[in-house]
N, C-alpha and C. Protein backbone atom coordinates (compact mmCIF):
# COMPACT_ATOMS: atom_id res chain seq x y z
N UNK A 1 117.72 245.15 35.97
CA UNK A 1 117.23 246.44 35.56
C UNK A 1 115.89 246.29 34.85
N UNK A 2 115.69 244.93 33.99
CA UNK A 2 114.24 245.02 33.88
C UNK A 2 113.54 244.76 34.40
N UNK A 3 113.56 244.33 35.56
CA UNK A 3 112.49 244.02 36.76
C UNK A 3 112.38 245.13 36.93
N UNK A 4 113.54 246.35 37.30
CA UNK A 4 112.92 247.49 37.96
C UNK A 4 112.20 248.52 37.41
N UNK A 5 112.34 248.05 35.53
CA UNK A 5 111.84 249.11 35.19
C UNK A 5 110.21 248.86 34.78
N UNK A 6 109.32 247.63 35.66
CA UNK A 6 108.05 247.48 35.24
C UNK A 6 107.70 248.66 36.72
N UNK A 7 108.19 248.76 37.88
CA UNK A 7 108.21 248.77 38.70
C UNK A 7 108.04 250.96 38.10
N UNK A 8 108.78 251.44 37.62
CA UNK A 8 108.87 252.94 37.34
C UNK A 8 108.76 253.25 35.98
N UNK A 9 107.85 252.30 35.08
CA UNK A 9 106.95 252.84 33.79
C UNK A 9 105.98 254.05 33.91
N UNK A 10 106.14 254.37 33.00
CA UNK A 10 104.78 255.45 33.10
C UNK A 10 103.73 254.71 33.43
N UNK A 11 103.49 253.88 32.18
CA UNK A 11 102.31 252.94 32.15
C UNK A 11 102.26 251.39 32.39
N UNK A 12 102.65 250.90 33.54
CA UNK A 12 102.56 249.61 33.92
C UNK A 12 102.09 248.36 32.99
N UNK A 13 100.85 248.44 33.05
CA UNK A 13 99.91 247.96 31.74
C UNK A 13 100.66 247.66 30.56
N UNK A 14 100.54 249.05 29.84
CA UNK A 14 101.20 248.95 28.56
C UNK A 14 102.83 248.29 28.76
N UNK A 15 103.50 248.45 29.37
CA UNK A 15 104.63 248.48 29.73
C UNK A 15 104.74 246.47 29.55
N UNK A 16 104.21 246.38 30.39
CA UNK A 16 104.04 244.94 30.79
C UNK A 16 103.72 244.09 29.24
N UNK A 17 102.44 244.41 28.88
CA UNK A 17 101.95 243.52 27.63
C UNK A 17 102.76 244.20 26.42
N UNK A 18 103.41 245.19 26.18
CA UNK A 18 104.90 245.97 25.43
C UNK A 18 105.54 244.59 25.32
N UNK A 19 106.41 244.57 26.37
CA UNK A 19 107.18 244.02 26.77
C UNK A 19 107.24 242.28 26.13
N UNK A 20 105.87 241.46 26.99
CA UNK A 20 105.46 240.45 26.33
C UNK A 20 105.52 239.99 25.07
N UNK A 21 105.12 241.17 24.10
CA UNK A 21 105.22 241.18 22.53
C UNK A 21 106.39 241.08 22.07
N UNK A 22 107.41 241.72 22.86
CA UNK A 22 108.76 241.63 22.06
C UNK A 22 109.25 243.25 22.05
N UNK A 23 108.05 244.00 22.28
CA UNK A 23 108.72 245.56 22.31
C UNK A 23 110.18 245.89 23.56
N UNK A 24 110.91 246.43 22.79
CA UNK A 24 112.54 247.13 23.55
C UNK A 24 112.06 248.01 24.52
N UNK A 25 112.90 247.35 25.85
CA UNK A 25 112.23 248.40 27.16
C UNK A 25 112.71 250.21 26.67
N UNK A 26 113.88 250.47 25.97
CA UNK A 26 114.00 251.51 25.59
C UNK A 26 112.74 252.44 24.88
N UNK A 27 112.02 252.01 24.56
CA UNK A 27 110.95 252.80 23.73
C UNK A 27 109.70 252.70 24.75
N UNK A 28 109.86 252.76 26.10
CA UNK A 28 109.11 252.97 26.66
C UNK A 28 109.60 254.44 28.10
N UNK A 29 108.71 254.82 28.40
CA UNK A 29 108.72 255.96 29.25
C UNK A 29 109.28 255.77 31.01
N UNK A 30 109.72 256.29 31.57
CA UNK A 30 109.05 255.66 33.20
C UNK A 30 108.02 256.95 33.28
N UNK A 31 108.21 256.70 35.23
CA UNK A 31 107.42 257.66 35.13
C UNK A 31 107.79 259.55 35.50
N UNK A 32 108.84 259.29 34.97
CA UNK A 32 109.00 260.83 35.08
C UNK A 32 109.63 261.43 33.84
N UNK A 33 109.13 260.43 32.89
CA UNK A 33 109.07 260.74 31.53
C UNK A 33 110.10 260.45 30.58
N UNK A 34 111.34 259.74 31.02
CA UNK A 34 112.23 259.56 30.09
C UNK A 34 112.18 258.47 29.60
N UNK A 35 112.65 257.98 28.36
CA UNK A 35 112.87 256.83 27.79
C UNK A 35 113.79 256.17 28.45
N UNK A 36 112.99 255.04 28.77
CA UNK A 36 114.24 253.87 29.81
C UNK A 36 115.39 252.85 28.79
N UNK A 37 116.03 254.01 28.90
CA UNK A 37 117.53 253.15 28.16
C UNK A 37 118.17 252.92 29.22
N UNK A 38 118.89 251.78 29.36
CA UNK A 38 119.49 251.61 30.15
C UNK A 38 120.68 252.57 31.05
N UNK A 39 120.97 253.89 31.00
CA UNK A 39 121.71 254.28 31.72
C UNK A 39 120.21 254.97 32.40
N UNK A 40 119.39 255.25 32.28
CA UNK A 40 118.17 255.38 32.79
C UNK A 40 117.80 254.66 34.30
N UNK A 41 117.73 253.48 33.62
CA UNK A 41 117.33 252.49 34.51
C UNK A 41 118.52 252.56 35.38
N UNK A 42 119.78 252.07 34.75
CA UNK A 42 120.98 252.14 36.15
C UNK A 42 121.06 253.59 37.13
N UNK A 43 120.80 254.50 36.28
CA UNK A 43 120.89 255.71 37.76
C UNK A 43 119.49 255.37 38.54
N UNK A 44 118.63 255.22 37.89
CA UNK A 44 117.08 255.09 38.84
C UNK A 44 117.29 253.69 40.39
N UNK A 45 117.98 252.84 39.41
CA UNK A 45 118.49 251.96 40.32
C UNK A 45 119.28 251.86 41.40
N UNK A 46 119.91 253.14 41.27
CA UNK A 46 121.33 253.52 41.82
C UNK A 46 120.72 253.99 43.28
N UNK A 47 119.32 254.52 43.25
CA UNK A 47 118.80 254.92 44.58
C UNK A 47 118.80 253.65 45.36
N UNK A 48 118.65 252.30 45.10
CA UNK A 48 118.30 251.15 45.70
C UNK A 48 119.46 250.54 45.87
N UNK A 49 120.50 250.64 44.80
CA UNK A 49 121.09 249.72 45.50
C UNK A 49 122.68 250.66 44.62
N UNK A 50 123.56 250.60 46.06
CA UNK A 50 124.69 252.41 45.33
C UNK A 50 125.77 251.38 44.22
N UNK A 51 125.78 250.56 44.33
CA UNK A 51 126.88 249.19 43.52
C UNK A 51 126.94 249.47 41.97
N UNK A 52 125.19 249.42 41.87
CA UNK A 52 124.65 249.15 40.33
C UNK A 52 125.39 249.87 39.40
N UNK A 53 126.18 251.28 39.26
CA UNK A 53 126.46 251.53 38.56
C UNK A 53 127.98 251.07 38.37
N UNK A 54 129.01 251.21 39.14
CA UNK A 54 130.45 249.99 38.75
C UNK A 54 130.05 248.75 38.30
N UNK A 55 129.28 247.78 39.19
CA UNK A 55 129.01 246.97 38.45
C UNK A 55 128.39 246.47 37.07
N UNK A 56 127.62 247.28 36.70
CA UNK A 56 127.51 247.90 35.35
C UNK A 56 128.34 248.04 34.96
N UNK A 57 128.89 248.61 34.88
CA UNK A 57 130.30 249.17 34.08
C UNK A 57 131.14 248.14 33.53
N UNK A 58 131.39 247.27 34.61
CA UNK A 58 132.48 246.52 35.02
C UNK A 58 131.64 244.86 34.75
N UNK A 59 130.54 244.79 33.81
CA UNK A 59 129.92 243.71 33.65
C UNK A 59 130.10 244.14 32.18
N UNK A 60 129.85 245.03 31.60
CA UNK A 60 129.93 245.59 30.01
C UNK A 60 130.67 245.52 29.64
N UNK A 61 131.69 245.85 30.15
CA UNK A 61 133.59 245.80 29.41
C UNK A 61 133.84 244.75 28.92
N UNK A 62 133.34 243.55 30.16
CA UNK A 62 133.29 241.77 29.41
C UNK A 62 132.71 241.44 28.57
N UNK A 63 131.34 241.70 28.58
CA UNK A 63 130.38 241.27 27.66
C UNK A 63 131.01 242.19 26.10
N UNK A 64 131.51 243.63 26.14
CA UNK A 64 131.53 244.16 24.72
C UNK A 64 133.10 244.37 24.65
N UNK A 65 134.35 243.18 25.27
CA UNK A 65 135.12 242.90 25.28
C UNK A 65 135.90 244.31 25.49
N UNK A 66 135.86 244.91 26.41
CA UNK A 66 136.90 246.48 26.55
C UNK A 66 137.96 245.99 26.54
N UNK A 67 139.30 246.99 26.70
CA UNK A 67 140.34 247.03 27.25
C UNK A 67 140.89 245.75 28.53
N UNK A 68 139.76 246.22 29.58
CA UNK A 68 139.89 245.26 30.69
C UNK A 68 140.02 244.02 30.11
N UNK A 69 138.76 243.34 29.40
CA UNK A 69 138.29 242.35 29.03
C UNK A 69 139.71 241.82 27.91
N UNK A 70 140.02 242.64 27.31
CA UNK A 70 141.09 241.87 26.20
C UNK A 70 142.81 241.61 27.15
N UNK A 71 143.06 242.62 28.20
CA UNK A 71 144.02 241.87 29.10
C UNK A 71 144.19 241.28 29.61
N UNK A 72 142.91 240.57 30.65
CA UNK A 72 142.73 239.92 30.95
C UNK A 72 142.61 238.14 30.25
N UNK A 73 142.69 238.69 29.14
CA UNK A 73 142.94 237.20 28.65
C UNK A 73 144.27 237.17 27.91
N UNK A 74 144.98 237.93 28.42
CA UNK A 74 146.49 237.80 28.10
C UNK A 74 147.27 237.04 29.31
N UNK A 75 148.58 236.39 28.97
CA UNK A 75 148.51 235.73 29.80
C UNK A 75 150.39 235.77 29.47
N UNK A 76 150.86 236.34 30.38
CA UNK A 76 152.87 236.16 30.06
C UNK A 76 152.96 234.81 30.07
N UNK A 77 154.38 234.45 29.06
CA UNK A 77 154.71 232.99 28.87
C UNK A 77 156.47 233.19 29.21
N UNK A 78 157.19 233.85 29.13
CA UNK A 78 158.54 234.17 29.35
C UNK A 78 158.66 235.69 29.39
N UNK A 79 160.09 235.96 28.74
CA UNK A 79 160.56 237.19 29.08
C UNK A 79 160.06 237.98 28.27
N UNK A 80 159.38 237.31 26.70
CA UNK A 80 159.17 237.96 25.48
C UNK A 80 157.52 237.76 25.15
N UNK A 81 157.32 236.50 26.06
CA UNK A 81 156.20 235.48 24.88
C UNK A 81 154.72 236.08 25.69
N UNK A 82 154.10 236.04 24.78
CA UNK A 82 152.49 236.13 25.34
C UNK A 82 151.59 235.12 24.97
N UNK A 83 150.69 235.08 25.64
CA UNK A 83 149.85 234.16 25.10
C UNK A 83 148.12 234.47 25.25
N UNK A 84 147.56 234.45 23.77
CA UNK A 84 146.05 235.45 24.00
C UNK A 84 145.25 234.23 23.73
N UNK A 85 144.38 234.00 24.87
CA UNK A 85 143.59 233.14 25.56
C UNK A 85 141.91 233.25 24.95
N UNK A 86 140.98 232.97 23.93
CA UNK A 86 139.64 232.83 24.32
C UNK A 86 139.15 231.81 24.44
N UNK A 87 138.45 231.53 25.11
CA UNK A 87 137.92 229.95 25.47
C UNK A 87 138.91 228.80 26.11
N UNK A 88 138.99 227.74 25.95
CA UNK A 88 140.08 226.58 26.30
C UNK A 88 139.77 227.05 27.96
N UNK A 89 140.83 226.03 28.70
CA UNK A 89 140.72 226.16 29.85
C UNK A 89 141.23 227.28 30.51
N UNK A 90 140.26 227.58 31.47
CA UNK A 90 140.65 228.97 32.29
C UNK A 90 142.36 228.83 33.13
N UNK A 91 142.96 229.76 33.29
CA UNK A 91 143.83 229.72 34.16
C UNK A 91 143.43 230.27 35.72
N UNK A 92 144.45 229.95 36.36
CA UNK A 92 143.73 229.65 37.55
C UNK A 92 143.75 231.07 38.39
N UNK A 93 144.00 232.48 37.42
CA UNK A 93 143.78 233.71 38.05
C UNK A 93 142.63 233.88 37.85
N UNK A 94 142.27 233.29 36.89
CA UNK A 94 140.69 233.26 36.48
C UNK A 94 139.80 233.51 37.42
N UNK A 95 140.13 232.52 38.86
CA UNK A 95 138.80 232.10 39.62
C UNK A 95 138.97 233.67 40.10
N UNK A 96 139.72 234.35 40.39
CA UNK A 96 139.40 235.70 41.33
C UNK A 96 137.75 236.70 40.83
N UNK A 97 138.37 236.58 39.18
CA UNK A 97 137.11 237.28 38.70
C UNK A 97 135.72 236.83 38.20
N UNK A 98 136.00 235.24 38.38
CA UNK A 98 134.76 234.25 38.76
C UNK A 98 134.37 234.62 39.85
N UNK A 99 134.76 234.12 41.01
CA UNK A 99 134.06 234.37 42.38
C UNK A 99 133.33 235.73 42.44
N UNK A 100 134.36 237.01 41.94
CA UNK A 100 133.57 238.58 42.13
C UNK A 100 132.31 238.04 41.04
N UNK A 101 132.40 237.71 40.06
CA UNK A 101 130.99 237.51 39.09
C UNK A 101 130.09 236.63 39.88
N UNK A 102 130.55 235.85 40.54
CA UNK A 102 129.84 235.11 41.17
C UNK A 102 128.72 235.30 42.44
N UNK A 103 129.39 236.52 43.20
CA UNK A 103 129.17 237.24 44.49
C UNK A 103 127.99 237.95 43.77
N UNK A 104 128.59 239.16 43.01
CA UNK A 104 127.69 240.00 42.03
C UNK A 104 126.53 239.26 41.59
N UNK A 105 126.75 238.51 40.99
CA UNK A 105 125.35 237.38 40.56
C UNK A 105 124.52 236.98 41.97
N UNK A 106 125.12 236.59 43.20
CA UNK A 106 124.15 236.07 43.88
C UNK A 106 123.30 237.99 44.95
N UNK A 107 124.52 238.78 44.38
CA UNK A 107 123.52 239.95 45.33
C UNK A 107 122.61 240.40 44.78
N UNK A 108 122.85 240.30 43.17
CA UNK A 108 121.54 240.94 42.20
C UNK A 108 120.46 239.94 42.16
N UNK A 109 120.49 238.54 42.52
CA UNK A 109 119.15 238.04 42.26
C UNK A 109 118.66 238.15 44.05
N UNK A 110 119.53 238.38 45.11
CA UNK A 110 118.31 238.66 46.25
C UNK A 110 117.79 240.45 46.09
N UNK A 111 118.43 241.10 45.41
CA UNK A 111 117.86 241.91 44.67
C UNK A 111 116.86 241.85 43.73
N UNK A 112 116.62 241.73 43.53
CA UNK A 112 115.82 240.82 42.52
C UNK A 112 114.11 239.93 43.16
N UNK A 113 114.84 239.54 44.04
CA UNK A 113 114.01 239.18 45.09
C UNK A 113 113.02 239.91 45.70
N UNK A 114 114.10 240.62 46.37
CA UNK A 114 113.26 242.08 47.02
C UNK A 114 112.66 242.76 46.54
N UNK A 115 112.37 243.17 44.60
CA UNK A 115 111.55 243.94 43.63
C UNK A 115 110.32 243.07 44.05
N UNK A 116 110.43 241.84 43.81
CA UNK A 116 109.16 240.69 43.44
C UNK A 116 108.69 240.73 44.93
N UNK A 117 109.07 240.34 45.42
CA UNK A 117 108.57 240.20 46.91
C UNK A 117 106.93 241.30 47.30
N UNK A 118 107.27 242.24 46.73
CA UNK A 118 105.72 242.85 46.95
C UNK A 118 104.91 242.20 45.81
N UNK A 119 105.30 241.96 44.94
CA UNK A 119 104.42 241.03 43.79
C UNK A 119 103.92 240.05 44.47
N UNK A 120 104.83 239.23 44.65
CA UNK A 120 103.93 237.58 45.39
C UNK A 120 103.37 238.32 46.53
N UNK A 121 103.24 239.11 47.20
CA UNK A 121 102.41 238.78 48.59
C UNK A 121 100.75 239.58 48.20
N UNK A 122 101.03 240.64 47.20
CA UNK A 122 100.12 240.90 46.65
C UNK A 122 99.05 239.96 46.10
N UNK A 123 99.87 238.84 45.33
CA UNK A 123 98.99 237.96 44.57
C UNK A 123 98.70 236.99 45.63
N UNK A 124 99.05 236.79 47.27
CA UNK A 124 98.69 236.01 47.55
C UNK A 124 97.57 236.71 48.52
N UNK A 125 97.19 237.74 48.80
CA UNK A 125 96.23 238.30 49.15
C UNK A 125 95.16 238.27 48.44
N UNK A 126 95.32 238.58 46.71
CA UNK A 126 94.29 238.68 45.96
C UNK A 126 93.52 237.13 45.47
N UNK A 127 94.76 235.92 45.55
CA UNK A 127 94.19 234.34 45.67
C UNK A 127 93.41 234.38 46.58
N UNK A 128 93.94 234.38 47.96
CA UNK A 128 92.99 234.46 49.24
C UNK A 128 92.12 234.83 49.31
N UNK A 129 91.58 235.92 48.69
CA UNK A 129 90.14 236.89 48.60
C UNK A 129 89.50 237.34 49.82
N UNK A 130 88.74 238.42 49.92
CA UNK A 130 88.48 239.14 50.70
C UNK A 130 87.79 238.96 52.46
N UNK A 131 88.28 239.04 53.10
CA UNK A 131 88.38 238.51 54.09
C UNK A 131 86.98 238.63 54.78
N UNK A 132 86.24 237.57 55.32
CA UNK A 132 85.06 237.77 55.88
C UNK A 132 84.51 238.71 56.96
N UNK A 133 83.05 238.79 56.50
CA UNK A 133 82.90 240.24 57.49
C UNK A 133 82.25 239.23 58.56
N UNK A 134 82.27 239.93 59.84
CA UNK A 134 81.46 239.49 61.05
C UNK A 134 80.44 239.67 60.89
């Protein structure tokens, strides 16, 4: 989402050397005027790619430990016993929601890709320099 949001700043420029300094993409504009907080950026995103917003969702719950996130590290031991899991070794239901993190991770960086991709060919036009006249 911050790749995409150099991409729909108001002000590119500012946006960019903002950014560099340490300024919060939130306190900046796109360009149709809202402050890019992140549910900003995920609906703007949502035109490109329709995923972004579950996966969002469903990436946050882990990171700010939801509901999901705290059952998932529960783990039955008998008829009575539980057992609440952070860190130590994963159990091996684990890998299901590894692999989906994993999938997710490799579609957002050829995503990712595809933002930059007009970047590099740009800059390799402008290395190259202007093409000779006859």
């Amino acid at each position: 989402m911050r790749t995409f949001a150099v991409y729909i700043a108001e002000d590119r420029q500012g946006f960019t050397e903002g950014y560099l300094k340490g300024k919060r993409i939130c306190d900046f504009r796109d360009d149709r005027g809202k402050m890019m907080k992140d549910h900003v950026l995920r609906e703007r995103l949502a035109d490109y790619d329709s995923r972004i917003s579950d996966i969002y969702k469903n990436a946050s719950g882990h990171v700010h430990f939801s509901g999901a996130a705290f059952y998932a590290s529960l783990q039955s031991v008998d008829d009575f016993g539980m057992v609440f899991t952070i860190g130590g070794p994963l159990e091996e239901r684990a890998n299901i929601t590894l692999l989906e993190g994993a999938d997710v991770f490799i579609h957002y960086i050829l995503l990712e890709f595809r933002l930059l991709q007009p970047v590099i060919e740009s800059k390799r036009r402008v290395d190259k320099g202007p093409e000779p006249k006859e």
